[in-house]
C-alpha atoms as a PDB file:
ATOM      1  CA  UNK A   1     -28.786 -18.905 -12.611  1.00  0.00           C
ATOM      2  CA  UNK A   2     -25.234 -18.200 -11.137  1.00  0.00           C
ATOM      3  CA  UNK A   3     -25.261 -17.169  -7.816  1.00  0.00           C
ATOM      4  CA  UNK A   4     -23.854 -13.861  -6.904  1.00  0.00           C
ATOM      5  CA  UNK A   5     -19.953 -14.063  -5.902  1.00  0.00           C
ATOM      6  CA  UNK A   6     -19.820 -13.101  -2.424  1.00  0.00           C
ATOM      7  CA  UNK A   7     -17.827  -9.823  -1.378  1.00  0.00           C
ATOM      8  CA  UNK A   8     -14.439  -9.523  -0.045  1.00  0.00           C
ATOM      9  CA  UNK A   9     -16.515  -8.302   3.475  1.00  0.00           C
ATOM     10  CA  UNK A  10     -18.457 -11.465   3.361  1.00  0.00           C
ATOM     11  CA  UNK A  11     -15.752 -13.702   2.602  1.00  0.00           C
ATOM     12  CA  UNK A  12     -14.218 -12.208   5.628  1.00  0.00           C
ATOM     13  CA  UNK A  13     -16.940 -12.685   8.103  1.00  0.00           C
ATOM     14  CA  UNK A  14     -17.203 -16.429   6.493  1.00  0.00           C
ATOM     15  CA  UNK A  15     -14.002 -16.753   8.191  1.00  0.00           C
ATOM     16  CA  UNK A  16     -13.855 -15.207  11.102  1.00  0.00           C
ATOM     17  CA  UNK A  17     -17.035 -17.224  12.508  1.00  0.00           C
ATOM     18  CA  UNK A  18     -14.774 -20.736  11.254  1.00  0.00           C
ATOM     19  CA  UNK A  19     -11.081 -19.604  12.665  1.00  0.00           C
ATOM     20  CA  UNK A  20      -8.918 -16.950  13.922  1.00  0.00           C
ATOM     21  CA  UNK A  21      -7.553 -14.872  11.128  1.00  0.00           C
ATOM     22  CA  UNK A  22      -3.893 -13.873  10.463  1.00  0.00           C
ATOM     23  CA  UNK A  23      -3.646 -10.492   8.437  1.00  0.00           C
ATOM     24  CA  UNK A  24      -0.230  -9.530   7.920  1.00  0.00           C
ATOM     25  CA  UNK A  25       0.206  -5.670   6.980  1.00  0.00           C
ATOM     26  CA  UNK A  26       0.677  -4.783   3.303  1.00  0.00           C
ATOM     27  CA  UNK A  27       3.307  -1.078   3.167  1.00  0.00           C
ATOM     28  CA  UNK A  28       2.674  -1.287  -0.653  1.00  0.00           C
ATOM     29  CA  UNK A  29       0.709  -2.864  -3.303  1.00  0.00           C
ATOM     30  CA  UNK A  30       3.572  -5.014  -4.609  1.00  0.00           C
ATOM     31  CA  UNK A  31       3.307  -6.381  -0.278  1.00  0.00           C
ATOM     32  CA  UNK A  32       0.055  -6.668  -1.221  1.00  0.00           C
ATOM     33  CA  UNK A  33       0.237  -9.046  -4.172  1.00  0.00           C
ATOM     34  CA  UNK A  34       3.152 -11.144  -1.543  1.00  0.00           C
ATOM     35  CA  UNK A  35       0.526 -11.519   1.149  1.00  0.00           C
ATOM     36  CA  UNK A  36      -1.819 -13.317  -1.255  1.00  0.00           C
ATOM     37  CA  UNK A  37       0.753 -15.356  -3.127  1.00  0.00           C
ATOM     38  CA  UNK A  38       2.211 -16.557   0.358  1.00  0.00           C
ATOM     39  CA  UNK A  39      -0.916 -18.101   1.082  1.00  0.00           C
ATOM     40  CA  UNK A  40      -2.286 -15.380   3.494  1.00  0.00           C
ATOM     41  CA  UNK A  41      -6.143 -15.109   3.635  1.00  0.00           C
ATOM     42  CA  UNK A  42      -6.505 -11.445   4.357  1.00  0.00           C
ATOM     43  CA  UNK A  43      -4.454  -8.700   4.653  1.00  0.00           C
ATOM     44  CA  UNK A  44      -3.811  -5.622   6.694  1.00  0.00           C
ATOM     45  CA  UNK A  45      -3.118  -2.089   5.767  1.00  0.00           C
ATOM     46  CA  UNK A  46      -1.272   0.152   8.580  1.00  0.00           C
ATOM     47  CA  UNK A  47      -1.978   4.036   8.869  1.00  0.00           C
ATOM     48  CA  UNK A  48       1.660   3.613  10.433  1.00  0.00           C
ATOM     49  CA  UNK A  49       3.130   1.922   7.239  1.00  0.00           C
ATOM     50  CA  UNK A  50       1.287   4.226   5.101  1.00  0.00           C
ATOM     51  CA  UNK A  51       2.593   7.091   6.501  1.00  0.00           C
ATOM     52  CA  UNK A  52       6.205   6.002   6.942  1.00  0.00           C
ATOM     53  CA  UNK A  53       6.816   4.189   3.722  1.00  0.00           C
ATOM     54  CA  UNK A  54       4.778   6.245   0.927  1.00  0.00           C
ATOM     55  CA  UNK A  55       4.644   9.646   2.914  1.00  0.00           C
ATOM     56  CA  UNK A  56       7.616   9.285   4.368  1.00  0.00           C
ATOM     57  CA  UNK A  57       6.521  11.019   8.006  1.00  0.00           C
ATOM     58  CA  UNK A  58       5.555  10.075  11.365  1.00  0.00           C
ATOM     59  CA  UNK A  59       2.008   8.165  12.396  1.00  0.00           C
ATOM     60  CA  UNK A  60       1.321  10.871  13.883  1.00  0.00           C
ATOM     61  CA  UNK A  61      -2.014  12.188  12.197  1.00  0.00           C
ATOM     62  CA  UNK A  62      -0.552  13.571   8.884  1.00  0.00           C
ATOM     63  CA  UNK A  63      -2.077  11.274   6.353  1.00  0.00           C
ATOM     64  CA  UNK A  64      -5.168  12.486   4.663  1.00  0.00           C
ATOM     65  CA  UNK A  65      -8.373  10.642   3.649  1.00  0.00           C
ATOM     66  CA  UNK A  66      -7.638  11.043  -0.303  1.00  0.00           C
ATOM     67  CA  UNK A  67      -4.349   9.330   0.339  1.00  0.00           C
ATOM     68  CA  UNK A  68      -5.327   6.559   2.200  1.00  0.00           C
ATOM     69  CA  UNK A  69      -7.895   5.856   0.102  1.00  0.00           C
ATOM     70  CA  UNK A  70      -5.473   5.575  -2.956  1.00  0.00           C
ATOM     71  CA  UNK A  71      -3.376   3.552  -1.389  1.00  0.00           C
ATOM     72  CA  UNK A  72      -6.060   1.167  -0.182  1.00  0.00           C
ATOM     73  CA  UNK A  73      -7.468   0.809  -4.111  1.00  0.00           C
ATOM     74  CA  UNK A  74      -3.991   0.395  -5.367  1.00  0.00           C
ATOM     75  CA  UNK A  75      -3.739  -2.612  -2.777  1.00  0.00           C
ATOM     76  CA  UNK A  76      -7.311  -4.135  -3.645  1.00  0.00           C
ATOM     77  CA  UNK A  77      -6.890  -3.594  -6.729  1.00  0.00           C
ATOM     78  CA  UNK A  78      -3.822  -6.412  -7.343  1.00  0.00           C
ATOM     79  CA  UNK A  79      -5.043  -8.676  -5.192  1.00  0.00           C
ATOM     80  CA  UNK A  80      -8.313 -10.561  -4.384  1.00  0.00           C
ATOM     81  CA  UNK A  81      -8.054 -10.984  -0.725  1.00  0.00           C
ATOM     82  CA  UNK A  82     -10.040  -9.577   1.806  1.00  0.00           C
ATOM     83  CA  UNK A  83      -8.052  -6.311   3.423  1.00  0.00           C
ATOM     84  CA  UNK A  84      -9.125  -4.115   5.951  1.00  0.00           C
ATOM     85  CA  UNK A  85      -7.139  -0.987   7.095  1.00  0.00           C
ATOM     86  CA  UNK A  86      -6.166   1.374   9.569  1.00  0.00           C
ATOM     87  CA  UNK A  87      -8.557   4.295   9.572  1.00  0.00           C
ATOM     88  CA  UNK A  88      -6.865   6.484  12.340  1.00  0.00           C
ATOM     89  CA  UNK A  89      -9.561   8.807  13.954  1.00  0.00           C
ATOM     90  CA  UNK A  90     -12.140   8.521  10.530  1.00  0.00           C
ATOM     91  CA  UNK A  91     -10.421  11.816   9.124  1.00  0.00           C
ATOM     92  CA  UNK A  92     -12.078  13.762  11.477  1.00  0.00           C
ATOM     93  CA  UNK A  93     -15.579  14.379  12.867  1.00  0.00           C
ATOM     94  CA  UNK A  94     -18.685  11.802  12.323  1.00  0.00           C
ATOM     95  CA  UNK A  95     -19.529  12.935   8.920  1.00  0.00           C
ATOM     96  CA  UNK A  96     -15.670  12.312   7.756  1.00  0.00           C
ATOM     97  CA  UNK A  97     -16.009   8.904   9.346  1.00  0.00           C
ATOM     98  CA  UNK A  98     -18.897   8.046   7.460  1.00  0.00           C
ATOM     99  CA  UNK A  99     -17.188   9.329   4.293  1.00  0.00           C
ATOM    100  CA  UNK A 100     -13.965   7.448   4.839  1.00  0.00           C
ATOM    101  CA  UNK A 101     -16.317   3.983   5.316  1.00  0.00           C
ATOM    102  CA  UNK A 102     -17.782   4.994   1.583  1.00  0.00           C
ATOM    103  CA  UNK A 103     -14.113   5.821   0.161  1.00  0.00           C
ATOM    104  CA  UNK A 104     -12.670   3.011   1.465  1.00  0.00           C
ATOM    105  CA  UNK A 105     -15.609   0.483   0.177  1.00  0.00           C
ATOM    106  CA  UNK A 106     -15.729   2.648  -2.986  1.00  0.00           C
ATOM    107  CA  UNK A 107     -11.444   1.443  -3.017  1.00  0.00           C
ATOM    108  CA  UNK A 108     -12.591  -2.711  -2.684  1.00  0.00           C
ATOM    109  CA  UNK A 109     -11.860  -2.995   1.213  1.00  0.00           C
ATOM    110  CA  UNK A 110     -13.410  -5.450   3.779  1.00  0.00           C
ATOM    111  CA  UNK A 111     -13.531  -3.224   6.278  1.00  0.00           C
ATOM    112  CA  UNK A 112     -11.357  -1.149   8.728  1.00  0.00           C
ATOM    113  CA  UNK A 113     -11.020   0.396  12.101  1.00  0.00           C
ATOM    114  CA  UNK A 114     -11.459   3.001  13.737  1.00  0.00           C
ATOM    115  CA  UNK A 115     -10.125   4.448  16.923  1.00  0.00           C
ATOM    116  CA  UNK A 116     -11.296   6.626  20.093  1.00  0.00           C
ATOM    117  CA  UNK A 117      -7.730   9.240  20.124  1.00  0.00           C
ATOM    118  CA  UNK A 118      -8.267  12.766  19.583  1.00  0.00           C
ATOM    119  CA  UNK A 119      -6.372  14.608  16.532  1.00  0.00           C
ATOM    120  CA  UNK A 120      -3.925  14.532  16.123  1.00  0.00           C
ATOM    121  CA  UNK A 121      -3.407  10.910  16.980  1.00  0.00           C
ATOM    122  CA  UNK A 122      -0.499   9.026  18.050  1.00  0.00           C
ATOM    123  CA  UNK A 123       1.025   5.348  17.392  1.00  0.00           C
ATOM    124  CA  UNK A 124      -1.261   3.188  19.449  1.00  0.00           C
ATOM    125  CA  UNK A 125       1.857   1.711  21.311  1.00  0.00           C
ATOM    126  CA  UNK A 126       3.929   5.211  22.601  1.00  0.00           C
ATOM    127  CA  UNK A 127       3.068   8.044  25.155  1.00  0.00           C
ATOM    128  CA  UNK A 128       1.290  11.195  25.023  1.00  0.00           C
ATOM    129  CA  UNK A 129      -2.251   9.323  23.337  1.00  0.00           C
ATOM    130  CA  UNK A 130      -5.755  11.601  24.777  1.00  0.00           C
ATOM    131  CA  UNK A 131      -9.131   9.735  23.914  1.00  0.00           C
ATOM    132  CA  UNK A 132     -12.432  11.995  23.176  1.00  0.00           C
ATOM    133  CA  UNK A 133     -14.846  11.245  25.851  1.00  0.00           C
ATOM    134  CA  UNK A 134     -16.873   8.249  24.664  1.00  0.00           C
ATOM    135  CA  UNK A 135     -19.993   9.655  23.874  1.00  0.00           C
ATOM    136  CA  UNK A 136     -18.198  11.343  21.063  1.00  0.00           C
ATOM    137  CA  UNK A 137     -16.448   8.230  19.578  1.00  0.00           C
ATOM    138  CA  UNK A 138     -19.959   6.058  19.267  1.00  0.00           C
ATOM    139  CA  UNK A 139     -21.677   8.711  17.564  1.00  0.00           C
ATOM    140  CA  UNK A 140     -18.586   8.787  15.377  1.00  0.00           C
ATOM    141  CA  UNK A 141     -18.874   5.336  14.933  1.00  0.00           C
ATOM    142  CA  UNK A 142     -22.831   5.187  14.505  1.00  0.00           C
ATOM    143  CA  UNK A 143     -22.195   7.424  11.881  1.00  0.00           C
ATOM    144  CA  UNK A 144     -20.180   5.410  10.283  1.00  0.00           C
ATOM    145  CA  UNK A 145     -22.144   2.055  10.615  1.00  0.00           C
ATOM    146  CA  UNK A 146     -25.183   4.007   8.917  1.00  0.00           C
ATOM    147  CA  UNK A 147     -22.926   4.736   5.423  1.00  0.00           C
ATOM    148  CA  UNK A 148     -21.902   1.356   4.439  1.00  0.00           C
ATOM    149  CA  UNK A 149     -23.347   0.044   1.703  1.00  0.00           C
ATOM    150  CA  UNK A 150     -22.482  -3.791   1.916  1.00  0.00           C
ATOM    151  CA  UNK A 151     -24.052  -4.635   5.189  1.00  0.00           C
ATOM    152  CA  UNK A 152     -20.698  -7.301   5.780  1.00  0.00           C
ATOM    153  CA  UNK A 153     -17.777  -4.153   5.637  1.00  0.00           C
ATOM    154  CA  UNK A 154     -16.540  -4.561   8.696  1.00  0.00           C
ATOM    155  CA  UNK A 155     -16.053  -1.591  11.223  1.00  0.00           C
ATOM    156  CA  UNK A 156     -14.044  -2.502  14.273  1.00  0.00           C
ATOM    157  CA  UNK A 157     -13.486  -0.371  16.940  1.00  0.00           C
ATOM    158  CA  UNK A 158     -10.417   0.397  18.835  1.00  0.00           C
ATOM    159  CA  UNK A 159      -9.652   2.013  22.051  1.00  0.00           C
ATOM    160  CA  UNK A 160      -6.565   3.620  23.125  1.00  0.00           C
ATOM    161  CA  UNK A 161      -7.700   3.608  26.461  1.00  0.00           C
ATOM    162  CA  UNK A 162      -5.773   0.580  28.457  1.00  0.00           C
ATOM    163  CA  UNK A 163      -2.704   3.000  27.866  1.00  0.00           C
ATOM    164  CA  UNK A 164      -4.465   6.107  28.688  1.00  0.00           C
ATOM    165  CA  UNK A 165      -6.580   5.658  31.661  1.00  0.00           C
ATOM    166  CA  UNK A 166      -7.374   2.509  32.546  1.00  0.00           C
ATOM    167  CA  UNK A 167      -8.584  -1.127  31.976  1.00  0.00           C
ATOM    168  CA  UNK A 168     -11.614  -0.825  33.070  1.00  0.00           C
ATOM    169  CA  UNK A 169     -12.265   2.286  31.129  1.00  0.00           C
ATOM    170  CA  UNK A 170     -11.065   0.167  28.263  1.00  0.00           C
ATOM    171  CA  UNK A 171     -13.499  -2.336  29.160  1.00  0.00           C
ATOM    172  CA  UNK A 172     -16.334   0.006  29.422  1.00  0.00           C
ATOM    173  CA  UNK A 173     -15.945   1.632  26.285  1.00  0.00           C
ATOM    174  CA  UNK A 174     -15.645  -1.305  24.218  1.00  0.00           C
ATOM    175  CA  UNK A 175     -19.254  -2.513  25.038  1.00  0.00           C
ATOM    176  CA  UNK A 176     -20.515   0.973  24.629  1.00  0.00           C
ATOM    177  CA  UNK A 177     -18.391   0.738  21.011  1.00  0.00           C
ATOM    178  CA  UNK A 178     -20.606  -2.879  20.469  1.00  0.00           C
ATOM    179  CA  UNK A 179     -24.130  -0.950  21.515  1.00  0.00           C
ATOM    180  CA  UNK A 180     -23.229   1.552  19.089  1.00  0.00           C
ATOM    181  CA  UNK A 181     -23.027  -0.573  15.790  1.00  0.00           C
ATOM    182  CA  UNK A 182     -19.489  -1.903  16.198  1.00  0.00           C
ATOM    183  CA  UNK A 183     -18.667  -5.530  14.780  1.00  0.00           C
ATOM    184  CA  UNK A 184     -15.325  -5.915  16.294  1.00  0.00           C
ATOM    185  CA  UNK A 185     -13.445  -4.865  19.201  1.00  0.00           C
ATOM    186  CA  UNK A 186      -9.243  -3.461  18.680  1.00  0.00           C
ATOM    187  CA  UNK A 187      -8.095  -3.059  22.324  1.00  0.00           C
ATOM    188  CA  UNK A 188      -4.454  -1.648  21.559  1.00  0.00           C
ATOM    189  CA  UNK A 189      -1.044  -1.978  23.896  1.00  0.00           C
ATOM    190  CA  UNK A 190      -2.288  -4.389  26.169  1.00  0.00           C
ATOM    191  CA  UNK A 191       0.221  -5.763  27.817  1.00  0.00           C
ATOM    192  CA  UNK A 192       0.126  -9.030  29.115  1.00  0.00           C
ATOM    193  CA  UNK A 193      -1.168 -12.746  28.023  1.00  0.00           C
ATOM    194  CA  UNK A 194      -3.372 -12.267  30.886  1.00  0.00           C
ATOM    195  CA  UNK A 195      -4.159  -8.827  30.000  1.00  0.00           C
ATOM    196  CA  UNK A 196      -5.426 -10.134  26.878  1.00  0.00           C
ATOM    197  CA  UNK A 197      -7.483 -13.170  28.540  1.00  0.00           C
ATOM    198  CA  UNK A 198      -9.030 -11.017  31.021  1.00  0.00           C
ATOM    199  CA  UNK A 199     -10.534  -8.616  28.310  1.00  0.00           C
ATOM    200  CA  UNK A 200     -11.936 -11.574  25.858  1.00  0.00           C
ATOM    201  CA  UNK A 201     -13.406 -12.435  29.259  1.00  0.00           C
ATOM    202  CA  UNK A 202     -14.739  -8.985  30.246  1.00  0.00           C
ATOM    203  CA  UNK A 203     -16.020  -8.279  26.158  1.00  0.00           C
ATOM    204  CA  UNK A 204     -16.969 -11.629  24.770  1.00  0.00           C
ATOM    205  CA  UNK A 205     -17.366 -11.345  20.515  1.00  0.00           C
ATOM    206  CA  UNK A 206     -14.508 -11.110  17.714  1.00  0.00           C
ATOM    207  CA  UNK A 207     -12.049  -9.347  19.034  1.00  0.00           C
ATOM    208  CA  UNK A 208      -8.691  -8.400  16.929  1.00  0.00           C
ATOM    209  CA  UNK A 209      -5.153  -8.313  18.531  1.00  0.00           C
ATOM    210  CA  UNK A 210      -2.342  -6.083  17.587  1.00  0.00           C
ATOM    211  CA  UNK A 211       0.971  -8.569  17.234  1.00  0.00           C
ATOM    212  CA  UNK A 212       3.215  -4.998  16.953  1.00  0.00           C
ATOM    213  CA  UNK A 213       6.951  -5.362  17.501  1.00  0.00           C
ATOM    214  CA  UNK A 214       8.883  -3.195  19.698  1.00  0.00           C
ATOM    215  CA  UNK A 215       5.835  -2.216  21.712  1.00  0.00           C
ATOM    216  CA  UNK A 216       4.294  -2.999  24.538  1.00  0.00           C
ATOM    217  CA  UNK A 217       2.623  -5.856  23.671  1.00  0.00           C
ATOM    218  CA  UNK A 218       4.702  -9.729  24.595  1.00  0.00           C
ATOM    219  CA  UNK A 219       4.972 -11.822  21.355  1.00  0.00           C
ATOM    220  CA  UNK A 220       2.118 -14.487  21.830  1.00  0.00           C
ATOM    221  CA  UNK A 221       1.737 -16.402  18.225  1.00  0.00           C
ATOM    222  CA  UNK A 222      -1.275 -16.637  16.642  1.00  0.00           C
ATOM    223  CA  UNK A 223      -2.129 -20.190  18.231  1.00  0.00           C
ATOM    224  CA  UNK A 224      -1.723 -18.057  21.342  1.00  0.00           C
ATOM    225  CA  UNK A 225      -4.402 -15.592  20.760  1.00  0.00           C
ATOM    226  CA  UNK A 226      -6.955 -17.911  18.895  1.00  0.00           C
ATOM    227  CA  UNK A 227      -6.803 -20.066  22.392  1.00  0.00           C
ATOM    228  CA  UNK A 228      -7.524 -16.682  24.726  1.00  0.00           C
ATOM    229  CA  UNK A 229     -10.408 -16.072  21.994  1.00  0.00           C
ATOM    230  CA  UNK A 230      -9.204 -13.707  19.634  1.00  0.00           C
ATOM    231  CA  UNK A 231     -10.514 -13.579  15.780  1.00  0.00           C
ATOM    232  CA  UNK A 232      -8.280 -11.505  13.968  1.00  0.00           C
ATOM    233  CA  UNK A 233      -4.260 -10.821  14.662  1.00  0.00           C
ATOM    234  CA  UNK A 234      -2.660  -8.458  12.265  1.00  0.00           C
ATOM    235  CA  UNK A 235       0.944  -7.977  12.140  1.00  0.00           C
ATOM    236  CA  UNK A 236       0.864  -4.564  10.886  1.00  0.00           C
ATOM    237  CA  UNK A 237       4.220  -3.304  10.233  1.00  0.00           C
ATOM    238  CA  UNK A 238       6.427  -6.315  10.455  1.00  0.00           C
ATOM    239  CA  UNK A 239       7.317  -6.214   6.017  1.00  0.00           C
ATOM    240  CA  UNK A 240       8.033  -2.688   6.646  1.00  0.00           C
ATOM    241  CA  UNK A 241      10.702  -3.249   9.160  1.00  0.00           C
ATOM    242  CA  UNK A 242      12.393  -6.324   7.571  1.00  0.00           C
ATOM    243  CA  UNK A 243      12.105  -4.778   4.234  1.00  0.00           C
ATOM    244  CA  UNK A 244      13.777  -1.377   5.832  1.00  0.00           C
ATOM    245  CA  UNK A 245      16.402  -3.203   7.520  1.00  0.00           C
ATOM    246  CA  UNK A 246      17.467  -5.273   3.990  1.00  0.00           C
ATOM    247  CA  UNK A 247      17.393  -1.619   2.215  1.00  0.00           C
ATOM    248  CA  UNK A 248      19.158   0.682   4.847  1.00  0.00           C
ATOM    249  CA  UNK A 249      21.947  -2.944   5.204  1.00  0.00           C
ATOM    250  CA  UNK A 250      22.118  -2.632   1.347  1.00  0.00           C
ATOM    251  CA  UNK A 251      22.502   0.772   1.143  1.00  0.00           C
ATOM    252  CA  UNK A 252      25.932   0.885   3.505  1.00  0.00           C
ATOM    253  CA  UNK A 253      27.489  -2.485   1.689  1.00  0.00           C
ATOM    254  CA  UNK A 254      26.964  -0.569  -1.890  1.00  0.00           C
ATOM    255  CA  UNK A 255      28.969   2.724  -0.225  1.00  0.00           C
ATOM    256  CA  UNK A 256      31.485   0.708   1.276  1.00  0.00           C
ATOM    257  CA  UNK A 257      31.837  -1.656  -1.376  1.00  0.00           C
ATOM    258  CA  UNK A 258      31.223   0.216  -4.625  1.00  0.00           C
ATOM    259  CA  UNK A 259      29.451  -2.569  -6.467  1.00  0.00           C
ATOM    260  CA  UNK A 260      26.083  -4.869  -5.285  1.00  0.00           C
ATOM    261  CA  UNK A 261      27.095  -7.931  -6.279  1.00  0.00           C
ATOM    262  CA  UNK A 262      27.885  -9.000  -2.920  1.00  0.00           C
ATOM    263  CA  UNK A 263      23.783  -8.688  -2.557  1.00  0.00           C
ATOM    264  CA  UNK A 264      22.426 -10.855  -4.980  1.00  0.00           C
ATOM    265  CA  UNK A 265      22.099 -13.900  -3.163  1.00  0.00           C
ATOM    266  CA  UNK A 266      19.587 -11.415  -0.949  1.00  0.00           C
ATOM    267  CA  UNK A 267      18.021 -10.086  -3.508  1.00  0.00           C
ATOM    268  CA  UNK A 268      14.755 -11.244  -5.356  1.00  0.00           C
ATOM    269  CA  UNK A 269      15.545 -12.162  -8.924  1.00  0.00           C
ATOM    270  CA  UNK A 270      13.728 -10.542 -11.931  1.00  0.00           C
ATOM    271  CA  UNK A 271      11.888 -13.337 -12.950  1.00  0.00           C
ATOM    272  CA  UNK A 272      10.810 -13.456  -8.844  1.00  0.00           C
ATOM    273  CA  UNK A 273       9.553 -10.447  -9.709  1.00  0.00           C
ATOM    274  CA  UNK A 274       8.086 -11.162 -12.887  1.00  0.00           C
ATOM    275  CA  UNK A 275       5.948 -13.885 -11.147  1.00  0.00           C
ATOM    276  CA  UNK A 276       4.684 -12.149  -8.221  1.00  0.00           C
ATOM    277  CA  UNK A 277       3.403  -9.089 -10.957  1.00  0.00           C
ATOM    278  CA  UNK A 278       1.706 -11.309 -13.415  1.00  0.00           C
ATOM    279  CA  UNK A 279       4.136 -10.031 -15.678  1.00  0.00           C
ATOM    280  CA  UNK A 280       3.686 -12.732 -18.408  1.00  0.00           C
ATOM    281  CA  UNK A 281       0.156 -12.232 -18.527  1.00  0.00           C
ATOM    282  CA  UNK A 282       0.141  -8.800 -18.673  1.00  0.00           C
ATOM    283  CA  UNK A 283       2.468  -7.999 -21.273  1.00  0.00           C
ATOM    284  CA  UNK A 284       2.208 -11.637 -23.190  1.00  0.00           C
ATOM    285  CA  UNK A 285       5.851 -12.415 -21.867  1.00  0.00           C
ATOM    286  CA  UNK A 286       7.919  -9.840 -23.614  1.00  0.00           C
ATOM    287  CA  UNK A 287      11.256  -9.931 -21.792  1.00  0.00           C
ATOM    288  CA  UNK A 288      12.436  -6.239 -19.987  1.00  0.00           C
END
């Protein structure tokens, strides 16, 4: 008898306990596909790329659980890759929380996170974040642990709280986050290589780092943070902001110019295309 193909969650824990992760973010399914076909073991899906790129608004809260749940079974769906994604605050109280861990198993994820801001939240890496007292945030997160199904999904936990009160706060609620069912520890902004040591020190067990540009974290690579004892580094909106750059670049040479054929040799080809979608095998290679 065959043995049972493992799931995406377990495939992911397989590899965390061998090496230190890279999960670049995914804004899109098409991203998605990218990820995988670059080699990538996992992927990452941002609340801030979700809301900017297919909502079009701020990370600031706005993005509902029905949406990110779509988004997150359009991105499973293409690809076979472990993902896990951005779950804001859970979508509200502990009962959301536990529903968003069913919807977003229900979609095909790995797992996700989860973080201690009140709502409406804020990007992880600007001013004006408030945390719920802590008490709050493991019973949202107990919840949570208690409605997966596949005993691997992986719920992480990350606090805000390095950039809202204080280190040792941070510190403190991460192993109350671990006592309360947590598998992972997210601490966001930090914002120094020692920074970083000093909490894999102070909360020893996977821990994931947030390689964010224009933030206030200092570019470490990911050699960097598998040395200081890190497991997973996601890269969460990096395609968003080269791919925006190319488009808004493109955009002003086809005003000024009148014509894009000054942008081909930037430009992925349609039979690029046609690869990265599977196109022949879908559609038994009928030309467009």
């Amino acid at each position: 008898m065959n043995e049972p193909t493992p799931s995406r969650a377990a495939r992911l824990r397989a590899l965390l306990r061998d090496h230190t992760v890279v999960l670049p973010g995914a804004f899109s399914a098409l991203t998605a596909r990218a990820i995988e076909r670059a080699g990538f073991e996992a992927g990452y899906l941002s609340g801030g790329a979700l809301a900017n790129s297919l909502l079009g608004v701020p990370d600031v809260g706005l993005t509902t659980l029905s949406e990110a749940a779509w988004h997150a079974a359009r991105c499973a769906a293409v690809t076979t890759i472990p993902l896990i994604s951005d779950a804001d605050t859970g979508f509200g109280g502990p009962e959301n929380a536990a529903r968003t861990v069913v919807e977003f198993e229900r979609a095909g994820l790995a797992g996700l996170h989860l973080e201690d801001q009140e709502f409406p939240k804020r990007c992880g890496h600007l001013a004006g974040k408030r945390l719920v007292p802590e008490s709050e945030f493991c019973e949202k997160l107990a919840a949570a642990v208690a409605a997966r199904r596949d005993p691997d999904f992986l719920i992480i936990a990350r606090t805000d709280a390095c950039g809202v009160t204080s280190y040792d706060d941070a510190v403190a609620r991460a192993h109350a986050y671990r006592r309360a069912g947590a598998d992972a520890i997210f601490p966001e902004a930090l914002t120094s290589r020692e920074e970083f040591a000093r909490f894999a020190r102070d909360v020893p067990g996977p821990l994931l780092a947030n390689m964010t540009e224009f933030g206030r974290t200092p570019y470490l690579t990911v050699d960097e943070f598998a040395a200081l004892g890190y497991r997973m580094v996601i890269f969460p909106v990096t395609l968003q902001r080269v791919a925006m750059r190319a488009v808004c670049d493109a955009l002003t040479e086809l005003r000024q110019q009148g014509t894009q054929q000054g942008l081909l040799d930037r430009m992925q080809t349609r039979q690029e295309l046609y690869e990265l979608l599977g196109y022949e095998a879908t559609v038994g290679g009928r030309p467009a």
